[in-house]
N, C-alpha and C. Protein backbone atom coordinates (compact mmCIF):
# COMPACT_ATOMS: atom_id res chain seq x y z
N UNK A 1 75.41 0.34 40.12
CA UNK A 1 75.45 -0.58 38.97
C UNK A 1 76.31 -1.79 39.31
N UNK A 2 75.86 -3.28 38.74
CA UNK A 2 76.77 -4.36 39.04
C UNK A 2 78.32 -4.01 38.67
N UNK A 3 79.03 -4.17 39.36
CA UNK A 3 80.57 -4.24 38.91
C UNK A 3 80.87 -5.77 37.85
N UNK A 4 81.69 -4.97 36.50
CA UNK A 4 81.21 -6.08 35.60
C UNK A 4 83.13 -6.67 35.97
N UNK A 5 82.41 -8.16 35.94
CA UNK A 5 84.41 -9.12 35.83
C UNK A 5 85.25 -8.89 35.58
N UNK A 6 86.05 -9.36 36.07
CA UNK A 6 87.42 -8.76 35.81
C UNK A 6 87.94 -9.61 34.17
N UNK A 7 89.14 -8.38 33.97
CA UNK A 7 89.68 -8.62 32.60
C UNK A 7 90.15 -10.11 32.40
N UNK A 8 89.51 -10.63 31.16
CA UNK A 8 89.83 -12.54 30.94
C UNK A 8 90.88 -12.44 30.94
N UNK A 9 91.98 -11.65 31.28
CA UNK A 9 93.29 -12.37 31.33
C UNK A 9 93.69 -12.57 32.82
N UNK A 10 92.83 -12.17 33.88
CA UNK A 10 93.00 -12.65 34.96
C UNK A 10 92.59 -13.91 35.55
N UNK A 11 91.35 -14.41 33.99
CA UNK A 11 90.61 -15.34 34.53
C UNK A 11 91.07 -16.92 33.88
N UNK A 12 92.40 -16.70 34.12
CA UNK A 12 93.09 -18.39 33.32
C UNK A 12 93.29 -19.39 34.52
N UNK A 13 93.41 -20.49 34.34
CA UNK A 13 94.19 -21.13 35.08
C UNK A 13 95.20 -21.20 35.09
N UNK A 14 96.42 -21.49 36.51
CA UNK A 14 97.31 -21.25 36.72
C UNK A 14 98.35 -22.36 36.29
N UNK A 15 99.33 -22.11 35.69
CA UNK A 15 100.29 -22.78 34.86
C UNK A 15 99.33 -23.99 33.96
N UNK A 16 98.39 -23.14 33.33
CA UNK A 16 98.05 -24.02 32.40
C UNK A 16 98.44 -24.86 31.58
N UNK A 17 99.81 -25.39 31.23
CA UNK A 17 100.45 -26.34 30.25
C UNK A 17 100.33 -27.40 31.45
N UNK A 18 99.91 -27.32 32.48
CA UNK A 18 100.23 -28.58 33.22
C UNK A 18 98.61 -29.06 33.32
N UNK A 19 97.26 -28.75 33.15
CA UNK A 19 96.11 -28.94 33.30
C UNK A 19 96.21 -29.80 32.53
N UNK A 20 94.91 -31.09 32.71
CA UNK A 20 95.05 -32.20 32.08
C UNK A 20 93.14 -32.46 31.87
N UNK A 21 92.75 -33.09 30.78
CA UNK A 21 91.90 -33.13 30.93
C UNK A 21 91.17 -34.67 31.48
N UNK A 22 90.76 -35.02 32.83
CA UNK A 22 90.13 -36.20 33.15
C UNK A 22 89.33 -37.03 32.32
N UNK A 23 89.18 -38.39 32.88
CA UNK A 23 87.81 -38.70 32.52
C UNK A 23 86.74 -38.20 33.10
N UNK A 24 85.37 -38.30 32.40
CA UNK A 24 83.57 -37.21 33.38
C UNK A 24 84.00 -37.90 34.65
N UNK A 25 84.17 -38.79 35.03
CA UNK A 25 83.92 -39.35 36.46
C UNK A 25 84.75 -39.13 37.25
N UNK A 26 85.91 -38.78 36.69
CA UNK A 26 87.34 -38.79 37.86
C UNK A 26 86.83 -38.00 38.63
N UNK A 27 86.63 -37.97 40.48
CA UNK A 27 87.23 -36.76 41.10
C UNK A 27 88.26 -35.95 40.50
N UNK A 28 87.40 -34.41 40.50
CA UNK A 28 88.22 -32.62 40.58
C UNK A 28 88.35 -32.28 41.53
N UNK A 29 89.30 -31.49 41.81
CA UNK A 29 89.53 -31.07 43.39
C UNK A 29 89.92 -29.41 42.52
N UNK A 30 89.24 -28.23 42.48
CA UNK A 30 90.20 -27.23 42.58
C UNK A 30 90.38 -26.19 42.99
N UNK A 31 91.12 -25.39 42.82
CA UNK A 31 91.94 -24.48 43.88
C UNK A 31 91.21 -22.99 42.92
N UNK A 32 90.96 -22.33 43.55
CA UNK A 32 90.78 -21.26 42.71
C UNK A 32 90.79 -19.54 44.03
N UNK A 33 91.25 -18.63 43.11
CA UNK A 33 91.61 -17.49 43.99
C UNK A 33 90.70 -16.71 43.89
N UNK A 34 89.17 -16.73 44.44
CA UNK A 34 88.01 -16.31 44.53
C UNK A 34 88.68 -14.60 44.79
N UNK A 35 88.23 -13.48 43.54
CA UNK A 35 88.88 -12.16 43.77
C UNK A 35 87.39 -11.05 44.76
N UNK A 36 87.85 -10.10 45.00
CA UNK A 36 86.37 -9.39 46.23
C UNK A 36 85.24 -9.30 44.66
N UNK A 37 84.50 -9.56 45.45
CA UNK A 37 82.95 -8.69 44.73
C UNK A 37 82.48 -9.83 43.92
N UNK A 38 82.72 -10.89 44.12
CA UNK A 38 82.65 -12.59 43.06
C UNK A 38 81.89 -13.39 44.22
N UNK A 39 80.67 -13.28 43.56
CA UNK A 39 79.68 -14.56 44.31
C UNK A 39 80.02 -16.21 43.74
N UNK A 40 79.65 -16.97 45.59
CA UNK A 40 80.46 -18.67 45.45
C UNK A 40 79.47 -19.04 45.09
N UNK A 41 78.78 -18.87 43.35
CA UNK A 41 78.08 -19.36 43.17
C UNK A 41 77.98 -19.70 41.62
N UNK A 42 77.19 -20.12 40.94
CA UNK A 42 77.59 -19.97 39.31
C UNK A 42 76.23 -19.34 38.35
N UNK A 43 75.75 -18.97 39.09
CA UNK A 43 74.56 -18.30 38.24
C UNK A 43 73.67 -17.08 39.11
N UNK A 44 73.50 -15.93 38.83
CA UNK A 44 72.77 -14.64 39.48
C UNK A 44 71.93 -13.71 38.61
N UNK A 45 71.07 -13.38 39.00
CA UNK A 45 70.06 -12.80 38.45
C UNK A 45 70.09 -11.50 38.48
N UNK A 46 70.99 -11.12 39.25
CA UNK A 46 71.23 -9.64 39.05
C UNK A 46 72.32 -9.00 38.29
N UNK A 47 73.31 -9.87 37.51
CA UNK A 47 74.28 -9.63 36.82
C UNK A 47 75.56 -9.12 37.49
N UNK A 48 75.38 -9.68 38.75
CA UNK A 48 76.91 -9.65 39.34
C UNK A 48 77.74 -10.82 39.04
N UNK A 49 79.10 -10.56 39.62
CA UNK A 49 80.39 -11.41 39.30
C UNK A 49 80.10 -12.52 39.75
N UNK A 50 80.15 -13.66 39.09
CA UNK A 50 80.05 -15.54 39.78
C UNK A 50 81.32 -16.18 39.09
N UNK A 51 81.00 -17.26 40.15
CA UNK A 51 82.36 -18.76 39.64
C UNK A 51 82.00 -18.93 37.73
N UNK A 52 81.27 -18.73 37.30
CA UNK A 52 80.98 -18.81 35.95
C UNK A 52 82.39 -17.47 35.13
N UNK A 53 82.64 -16.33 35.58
CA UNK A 53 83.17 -16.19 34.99
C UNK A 53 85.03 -16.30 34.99
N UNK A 54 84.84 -17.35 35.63
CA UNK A 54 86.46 -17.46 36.24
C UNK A 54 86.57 -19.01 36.10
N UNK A 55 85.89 -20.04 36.02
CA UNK A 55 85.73 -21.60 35.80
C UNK A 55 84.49 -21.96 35.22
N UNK A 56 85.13 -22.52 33.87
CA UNK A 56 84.69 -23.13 33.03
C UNK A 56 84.47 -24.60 32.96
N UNK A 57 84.17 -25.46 33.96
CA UNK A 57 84.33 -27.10 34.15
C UNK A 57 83.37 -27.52 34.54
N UNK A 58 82.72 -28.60 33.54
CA UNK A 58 80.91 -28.58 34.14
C UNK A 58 81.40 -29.74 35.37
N UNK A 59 80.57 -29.72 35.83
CA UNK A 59 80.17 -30.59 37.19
C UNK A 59 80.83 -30.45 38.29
N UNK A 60 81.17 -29.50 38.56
CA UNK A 60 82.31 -28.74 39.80
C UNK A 60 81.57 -27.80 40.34
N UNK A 61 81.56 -27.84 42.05
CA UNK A 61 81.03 -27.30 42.33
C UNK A 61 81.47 -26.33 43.56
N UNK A 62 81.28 -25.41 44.61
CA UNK A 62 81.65 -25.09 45.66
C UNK A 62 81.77 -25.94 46.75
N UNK A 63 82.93 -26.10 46.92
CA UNK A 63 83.19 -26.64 48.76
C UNK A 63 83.27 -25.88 49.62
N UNK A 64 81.83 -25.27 50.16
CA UNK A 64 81.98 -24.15 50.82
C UNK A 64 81.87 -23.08 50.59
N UNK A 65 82.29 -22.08 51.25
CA UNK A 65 81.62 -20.56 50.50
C UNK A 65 82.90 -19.57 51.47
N UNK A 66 82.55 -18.61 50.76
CA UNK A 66 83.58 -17.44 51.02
C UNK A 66 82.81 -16.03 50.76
N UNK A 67 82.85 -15.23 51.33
CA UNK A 67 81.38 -13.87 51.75
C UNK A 67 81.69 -13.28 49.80
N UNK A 68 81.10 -12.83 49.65
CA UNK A 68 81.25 -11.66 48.58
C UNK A 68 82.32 -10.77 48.56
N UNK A 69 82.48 -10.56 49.67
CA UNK A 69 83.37 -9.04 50.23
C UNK A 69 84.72 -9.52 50.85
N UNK A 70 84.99 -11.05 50.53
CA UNK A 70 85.95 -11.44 51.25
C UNK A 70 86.76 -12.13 49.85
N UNK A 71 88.21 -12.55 50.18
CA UNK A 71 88.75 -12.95 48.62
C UNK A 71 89.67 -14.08 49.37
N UNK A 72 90.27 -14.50 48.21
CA UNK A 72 91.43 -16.20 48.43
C UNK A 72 90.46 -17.61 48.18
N UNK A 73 91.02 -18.07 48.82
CA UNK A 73 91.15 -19.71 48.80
C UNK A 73 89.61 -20.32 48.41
N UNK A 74 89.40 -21.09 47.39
CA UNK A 74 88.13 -21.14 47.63
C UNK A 74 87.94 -22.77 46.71
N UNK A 75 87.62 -23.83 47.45
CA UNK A 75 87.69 -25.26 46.47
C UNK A 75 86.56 -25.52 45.97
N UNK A 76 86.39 -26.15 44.53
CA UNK A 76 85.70 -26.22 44.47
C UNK A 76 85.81 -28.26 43.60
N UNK A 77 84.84 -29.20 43.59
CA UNK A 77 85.14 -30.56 43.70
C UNK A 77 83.92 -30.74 42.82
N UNK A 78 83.91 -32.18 42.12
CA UNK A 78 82.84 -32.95 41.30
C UNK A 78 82.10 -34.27 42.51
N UNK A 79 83.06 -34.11 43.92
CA UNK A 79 82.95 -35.44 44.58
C UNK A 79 82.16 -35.39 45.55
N UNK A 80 81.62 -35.84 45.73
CA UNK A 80 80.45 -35.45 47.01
C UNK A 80 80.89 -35.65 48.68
N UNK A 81 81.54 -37.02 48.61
CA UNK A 81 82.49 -36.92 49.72
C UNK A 81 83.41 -36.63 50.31
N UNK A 82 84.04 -35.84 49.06
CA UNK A 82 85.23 -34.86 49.59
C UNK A 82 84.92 -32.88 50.14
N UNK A 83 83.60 -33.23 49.11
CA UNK A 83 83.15 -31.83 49.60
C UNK A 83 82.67 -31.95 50.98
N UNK A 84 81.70 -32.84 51.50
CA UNK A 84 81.52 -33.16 52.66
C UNK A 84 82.35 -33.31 53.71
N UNK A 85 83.77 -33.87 53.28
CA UNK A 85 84.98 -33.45 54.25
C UNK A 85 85.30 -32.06 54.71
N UNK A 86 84.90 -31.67 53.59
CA UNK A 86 85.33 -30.23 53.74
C UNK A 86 84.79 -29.27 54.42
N UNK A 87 83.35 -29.32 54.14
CA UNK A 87 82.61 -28.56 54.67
C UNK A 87 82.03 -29.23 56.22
N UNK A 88 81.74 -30.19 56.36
CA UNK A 88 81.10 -30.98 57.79
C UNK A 88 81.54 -30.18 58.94
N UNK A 89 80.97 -29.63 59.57
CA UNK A 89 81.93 -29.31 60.59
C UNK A 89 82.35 -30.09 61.80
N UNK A 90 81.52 -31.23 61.75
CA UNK A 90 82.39 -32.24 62.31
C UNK A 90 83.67 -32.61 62.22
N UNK A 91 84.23 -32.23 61.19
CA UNK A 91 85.30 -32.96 60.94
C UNK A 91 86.31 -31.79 61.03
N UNK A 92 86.03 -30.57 61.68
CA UNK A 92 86.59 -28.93 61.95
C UNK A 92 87.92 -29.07 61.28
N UNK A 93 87.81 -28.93 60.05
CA UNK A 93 88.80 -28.57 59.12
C UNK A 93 89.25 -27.49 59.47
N UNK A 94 90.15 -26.55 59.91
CA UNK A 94 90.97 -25.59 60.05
C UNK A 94 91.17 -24.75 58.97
N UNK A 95 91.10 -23.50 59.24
CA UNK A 95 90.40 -22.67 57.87
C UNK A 95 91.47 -21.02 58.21
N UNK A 96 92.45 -21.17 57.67
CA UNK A 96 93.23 -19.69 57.88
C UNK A 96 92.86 -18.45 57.09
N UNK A 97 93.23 -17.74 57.85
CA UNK A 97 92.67 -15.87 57.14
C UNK A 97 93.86 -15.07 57.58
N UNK A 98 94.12 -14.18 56.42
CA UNK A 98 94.70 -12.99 56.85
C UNK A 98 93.80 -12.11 56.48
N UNK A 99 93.71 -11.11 58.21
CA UNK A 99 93.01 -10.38 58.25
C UNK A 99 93.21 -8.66 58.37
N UNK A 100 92.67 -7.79 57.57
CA UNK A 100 93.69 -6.38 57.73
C UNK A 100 92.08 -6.06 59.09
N UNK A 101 92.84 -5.66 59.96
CA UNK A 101 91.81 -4.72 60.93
C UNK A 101 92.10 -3.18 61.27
N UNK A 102 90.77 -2.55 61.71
CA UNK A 102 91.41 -1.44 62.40
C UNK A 102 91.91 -1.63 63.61
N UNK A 103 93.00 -0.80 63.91
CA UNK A 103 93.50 -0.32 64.99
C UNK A 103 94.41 -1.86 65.33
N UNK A 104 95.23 -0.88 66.81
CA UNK A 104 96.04 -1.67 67.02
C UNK A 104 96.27 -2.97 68.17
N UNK A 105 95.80 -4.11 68.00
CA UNK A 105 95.03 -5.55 68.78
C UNK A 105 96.28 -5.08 70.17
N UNK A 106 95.52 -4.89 71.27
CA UNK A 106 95.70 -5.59 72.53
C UNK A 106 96.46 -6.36 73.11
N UNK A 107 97.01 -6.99 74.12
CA UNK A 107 97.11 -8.10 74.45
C UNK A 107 95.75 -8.94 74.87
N UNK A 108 94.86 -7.99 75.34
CA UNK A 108 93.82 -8.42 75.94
C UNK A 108 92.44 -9.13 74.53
N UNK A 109 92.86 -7.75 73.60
CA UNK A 109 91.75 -8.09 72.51
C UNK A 109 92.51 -9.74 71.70
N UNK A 110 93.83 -9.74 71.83
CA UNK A 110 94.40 -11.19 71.07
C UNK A 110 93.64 -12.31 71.78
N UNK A 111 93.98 -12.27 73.01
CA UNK A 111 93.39 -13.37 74.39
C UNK A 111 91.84 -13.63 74.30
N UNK A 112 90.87 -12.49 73.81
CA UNK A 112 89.72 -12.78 73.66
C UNK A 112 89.64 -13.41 72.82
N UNK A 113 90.38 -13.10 71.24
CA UNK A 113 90.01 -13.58 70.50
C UNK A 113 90.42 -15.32 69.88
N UNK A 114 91.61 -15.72 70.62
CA UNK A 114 91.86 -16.65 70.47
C UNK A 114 91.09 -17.55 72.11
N UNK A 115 90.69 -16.93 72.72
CA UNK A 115 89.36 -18.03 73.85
C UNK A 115 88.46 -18.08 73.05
N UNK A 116 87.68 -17.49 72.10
CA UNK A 116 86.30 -17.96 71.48
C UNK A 116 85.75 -16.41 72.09
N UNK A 117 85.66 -15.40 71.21
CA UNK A 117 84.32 -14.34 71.88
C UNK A 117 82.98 -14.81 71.71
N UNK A 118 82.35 -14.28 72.88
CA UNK A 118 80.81 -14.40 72.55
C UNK A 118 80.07 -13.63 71.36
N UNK A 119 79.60 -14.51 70.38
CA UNK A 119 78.75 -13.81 69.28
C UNK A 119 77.06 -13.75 69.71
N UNK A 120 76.14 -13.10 69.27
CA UNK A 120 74.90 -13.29 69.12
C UNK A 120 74.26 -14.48 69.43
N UNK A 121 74.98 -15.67 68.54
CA UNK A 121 74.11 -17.26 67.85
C UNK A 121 75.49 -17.72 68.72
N UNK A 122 76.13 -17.31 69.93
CA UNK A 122 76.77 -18.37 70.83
C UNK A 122 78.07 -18.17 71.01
N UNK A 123 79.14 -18.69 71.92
CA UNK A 123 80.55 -18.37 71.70
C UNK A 123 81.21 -19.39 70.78
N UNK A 124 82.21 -18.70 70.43
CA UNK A 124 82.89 -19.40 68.92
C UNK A 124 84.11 -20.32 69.78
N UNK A 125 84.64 -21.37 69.17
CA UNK A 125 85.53 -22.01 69.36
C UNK A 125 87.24 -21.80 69.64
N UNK A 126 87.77 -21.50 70.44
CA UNK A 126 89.04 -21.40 70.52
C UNK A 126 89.76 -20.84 69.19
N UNK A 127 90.11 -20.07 68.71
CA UNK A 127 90.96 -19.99 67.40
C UNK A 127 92.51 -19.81 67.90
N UNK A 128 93.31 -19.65 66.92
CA UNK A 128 94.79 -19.54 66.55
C UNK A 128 94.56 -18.24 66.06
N UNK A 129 95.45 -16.90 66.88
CA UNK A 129 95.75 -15.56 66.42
C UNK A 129 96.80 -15.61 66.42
N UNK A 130 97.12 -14.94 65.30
CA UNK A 130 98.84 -14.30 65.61
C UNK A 130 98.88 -12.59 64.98
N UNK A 131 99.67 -11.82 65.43
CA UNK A 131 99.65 -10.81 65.15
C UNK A 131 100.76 -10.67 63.84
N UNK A 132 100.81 -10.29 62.80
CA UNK A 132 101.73 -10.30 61.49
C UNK A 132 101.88 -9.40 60.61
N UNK A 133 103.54 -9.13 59.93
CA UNK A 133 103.61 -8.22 59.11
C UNK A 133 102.94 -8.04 58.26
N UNK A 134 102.59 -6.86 57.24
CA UNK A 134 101.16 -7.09 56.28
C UNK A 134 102.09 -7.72 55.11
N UNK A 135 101.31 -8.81 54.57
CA UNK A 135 101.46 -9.90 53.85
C UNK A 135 101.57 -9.11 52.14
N UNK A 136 102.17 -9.55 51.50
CA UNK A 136 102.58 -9.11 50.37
C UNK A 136 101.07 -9.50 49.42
N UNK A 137 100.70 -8.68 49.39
CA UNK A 137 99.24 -9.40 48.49
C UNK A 137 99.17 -8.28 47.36
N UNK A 138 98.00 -8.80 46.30
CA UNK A 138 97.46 -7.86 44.83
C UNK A 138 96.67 -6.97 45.75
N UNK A 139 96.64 -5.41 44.84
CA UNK A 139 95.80 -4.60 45.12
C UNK A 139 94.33 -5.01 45.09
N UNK A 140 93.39 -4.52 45.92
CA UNK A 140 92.00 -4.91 46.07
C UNK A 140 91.45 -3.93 45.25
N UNK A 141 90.40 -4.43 44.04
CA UNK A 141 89.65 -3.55 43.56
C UNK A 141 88.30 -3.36 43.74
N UNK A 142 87.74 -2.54 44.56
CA UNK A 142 87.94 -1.32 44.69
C UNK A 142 89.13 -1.36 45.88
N UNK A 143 89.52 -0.50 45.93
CA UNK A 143 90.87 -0.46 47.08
C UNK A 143 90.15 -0.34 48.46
N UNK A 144 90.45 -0.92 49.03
CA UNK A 144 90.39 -0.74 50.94
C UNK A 144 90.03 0.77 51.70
N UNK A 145 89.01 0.99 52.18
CA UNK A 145 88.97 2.31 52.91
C UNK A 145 89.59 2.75 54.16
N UNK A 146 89.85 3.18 54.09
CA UNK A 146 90.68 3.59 55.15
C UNK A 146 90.80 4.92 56.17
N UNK A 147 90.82 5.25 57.42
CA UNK A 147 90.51 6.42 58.03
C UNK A 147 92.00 6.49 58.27
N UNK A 148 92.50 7.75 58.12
CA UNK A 148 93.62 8.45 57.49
C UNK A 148 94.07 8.71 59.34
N UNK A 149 93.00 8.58 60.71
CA UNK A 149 93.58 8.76 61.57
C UNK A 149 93.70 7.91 62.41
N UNK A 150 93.30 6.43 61.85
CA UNK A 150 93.82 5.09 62.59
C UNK A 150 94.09 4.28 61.60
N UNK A 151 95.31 3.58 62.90
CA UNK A 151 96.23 2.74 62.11
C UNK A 151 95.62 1.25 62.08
N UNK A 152 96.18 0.40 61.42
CA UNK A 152 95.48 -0.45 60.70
C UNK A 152 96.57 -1.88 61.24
N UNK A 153 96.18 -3.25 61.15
CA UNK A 153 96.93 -3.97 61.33
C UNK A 153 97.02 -5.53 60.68
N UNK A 154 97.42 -6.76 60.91
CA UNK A 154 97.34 -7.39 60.25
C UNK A 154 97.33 -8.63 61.06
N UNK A 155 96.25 -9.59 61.17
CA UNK A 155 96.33 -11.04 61.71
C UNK A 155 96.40 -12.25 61.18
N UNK A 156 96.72 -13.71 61.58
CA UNK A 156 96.92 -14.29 60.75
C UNK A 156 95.93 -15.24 61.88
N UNK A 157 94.28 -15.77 61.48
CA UNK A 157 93.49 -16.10 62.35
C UNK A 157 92.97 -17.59 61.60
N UNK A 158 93.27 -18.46 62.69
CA UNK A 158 92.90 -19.89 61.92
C UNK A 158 91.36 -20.43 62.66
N UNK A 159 90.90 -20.83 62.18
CA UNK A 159 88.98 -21.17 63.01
C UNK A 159 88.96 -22.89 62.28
N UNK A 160 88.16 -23.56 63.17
CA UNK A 160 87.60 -25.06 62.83
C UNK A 160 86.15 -24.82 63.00
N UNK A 161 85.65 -23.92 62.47
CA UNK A 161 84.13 -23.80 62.31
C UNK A 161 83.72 -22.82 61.30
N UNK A 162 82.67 -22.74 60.83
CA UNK A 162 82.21 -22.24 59.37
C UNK A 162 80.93 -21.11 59.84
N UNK A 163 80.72 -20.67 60.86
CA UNK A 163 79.69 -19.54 61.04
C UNK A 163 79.73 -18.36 59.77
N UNK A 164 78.27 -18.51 59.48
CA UNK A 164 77.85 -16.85 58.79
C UNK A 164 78.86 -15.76 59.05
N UNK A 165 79.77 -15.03 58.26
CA UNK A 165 80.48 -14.08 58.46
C UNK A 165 81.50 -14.23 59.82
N UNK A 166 82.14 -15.02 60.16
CA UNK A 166 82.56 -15.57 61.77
C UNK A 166 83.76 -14.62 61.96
N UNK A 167 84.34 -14.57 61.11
CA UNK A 167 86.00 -13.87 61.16
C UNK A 167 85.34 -12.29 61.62
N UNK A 168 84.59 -11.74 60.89
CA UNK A 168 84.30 -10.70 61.02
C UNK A 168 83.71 -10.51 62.21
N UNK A 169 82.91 -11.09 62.16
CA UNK A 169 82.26 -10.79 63.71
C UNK A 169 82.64 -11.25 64.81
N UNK A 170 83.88 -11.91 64.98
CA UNK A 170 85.27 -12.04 66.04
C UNK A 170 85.51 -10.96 66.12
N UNK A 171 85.80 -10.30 64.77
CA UNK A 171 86.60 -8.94 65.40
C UNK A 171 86.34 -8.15 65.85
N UNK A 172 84.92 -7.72 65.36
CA UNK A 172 84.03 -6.96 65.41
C UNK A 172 83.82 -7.04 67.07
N UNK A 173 83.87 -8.35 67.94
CA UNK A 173 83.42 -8.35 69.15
C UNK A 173 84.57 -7.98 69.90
N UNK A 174 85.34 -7.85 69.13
CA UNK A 174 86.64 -7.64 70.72
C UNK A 174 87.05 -5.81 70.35
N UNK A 175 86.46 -4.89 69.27
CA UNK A 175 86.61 -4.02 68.82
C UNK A 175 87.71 -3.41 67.84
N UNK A 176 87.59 -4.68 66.60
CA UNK A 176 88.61 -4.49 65.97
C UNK A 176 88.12 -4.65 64.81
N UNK A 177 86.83 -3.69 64.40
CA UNK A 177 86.74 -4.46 62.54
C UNK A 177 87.72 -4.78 61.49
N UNK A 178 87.04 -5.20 61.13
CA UNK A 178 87.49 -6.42 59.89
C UNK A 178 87.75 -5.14 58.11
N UNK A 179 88.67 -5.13 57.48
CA UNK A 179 88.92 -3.83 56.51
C UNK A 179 89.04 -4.97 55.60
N UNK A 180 89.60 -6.05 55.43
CA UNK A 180 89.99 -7.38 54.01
C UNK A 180 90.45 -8.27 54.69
N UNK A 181 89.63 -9.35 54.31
CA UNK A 181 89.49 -10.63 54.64
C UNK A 181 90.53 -11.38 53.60
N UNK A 182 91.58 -12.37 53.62
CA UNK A 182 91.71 -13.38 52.53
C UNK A 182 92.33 -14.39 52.94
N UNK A 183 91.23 -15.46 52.61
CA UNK A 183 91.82 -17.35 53.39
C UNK A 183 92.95 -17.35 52.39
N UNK A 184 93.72 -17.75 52.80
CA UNK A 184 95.11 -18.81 52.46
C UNK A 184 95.29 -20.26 52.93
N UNK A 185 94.66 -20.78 53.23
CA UNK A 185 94.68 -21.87 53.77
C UNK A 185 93.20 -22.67 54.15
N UNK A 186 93.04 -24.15 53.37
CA UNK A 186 91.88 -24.95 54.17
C UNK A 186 92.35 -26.44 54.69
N UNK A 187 92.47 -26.62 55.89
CA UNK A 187 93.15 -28.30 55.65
C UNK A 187 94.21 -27.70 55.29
N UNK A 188 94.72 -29.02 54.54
CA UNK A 188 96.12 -29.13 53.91
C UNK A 188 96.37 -28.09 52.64
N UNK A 189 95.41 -27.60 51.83
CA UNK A 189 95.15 -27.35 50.76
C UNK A 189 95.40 -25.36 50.85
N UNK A 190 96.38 -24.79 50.36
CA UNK A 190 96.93 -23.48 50.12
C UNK A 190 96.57 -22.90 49.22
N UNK A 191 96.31 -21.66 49.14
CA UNK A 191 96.24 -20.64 48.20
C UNK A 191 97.69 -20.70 47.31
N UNK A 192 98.82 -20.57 48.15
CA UNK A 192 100.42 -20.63 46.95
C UNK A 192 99.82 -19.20 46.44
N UNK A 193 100.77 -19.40 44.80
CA UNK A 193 101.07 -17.96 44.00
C UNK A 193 99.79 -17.86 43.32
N UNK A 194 98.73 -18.55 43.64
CA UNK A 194 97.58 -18.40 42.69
C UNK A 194 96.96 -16.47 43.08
N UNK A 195 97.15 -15.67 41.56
CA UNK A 195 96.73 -14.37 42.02
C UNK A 195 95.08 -14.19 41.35
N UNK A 196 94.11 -13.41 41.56
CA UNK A 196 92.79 -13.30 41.51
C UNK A 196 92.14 -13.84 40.55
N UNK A 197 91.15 -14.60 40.69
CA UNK A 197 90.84 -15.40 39.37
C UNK A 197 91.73 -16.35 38.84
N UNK A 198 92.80 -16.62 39.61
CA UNK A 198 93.57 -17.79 38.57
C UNK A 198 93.36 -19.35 39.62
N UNK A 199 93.01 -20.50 38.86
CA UNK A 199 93.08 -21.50 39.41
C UNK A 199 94.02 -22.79 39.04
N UNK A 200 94.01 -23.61 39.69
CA UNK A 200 95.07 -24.89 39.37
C UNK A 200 94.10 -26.29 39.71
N UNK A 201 94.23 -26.97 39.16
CA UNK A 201 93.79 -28.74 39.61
C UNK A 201 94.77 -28.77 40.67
N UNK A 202 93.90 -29.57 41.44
CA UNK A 202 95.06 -30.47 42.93
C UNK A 202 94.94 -31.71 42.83
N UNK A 203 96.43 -32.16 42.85
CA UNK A 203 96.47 -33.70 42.63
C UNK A 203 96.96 -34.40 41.30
């Protein structure tokens, strides 16, 4: 059965006494904390979770996309050329993840993964790994699975390219799946204290 949205009190914006309302035309830029199981989209036919039930602002749209199964950072803009900044990959905006994996990364599996592993559709671009304490984050609902006889770890992986599922299937190639995905970072532009479903205007 669809998993129905989360409770409207998760779904406010963040320090709302400071939201302002524009003129229709101004560029929106906003920040919103896309939670797991929430399609980057605003309308579905199958009655799963969308940007509809977490932002309410007509003419705003996705800058970009973020998997279903993955959560954080997610902009969304009224401007056409800022979304295009964003997304172009010409312009390899730098795109951070903390990533929980199994097992425990290598020296060798780090080195692959920050040269670019070979995927299927080609080798990926140089990234930024770092290996990191697990990050203070909200519980995931449904919670994270976990095999009770391997240990688990935590990366902090930055990419300038936008491939179909890419993070995952980095890891996946050097033998380290992917358990929760969540961007904190695009460009200049941060996740901060925003927790699931809550968003802020930028700017």
């Amino acid at each position: 059965m669809p998993r129905k949205p989360a409770p409207a009190a998760s779904r406010r914006p963040s320090h709302p006494r400071r939201q302002r309302t524009p003129a229709p035309d101004q560029p929106r830029l906003i920040a919103l904390n896309k939670p797991f199981d929430v399609l980057t989209q605003f309308t579905d036919g199958q009655g799963r979770a969308t940007l509809k039930d977490f932002i309410d602002i007509p003419g705003v749209y996705a800058a970009g996309r973020l998997d279903r199964d993955s959560e954080g950072l997610l902009l969304l803009t009224n401007d056409g050329r800022l979304q295009a900044r964003i997304t172009d990959p010409k312009h390899k905006l730098a795109k951070t993840y903390w990533v929980q994996v199994e097992g425990l990364p290598s020296t060798e599996q780090l080195a692959q993964l920050r040269a670019g592993p070979l995927l299927n559709d080609g080798p990926t671009r140089p990234a930024e790994v770092e290996l990191i304490a697990e990050p203070v984050l909200w519980p995931r609902n449904p919670p994270v699975r976990f095999r009770k006889t391997v240990p688990t770890s935590w990366l902090a992986i930055t990419i300038r390219e936008g491939r179909n599922r890419q993070v995952r299937r980095m890891t996946a190639a050097v033998g380290l799946p992917t358990l929760r995905l969540v961007r904190v970072k695009i460009g200049e532009w941060e996740l901060g204290g925003l927790q699931p479903g809550e968003w802020r205007e930028i700017g």
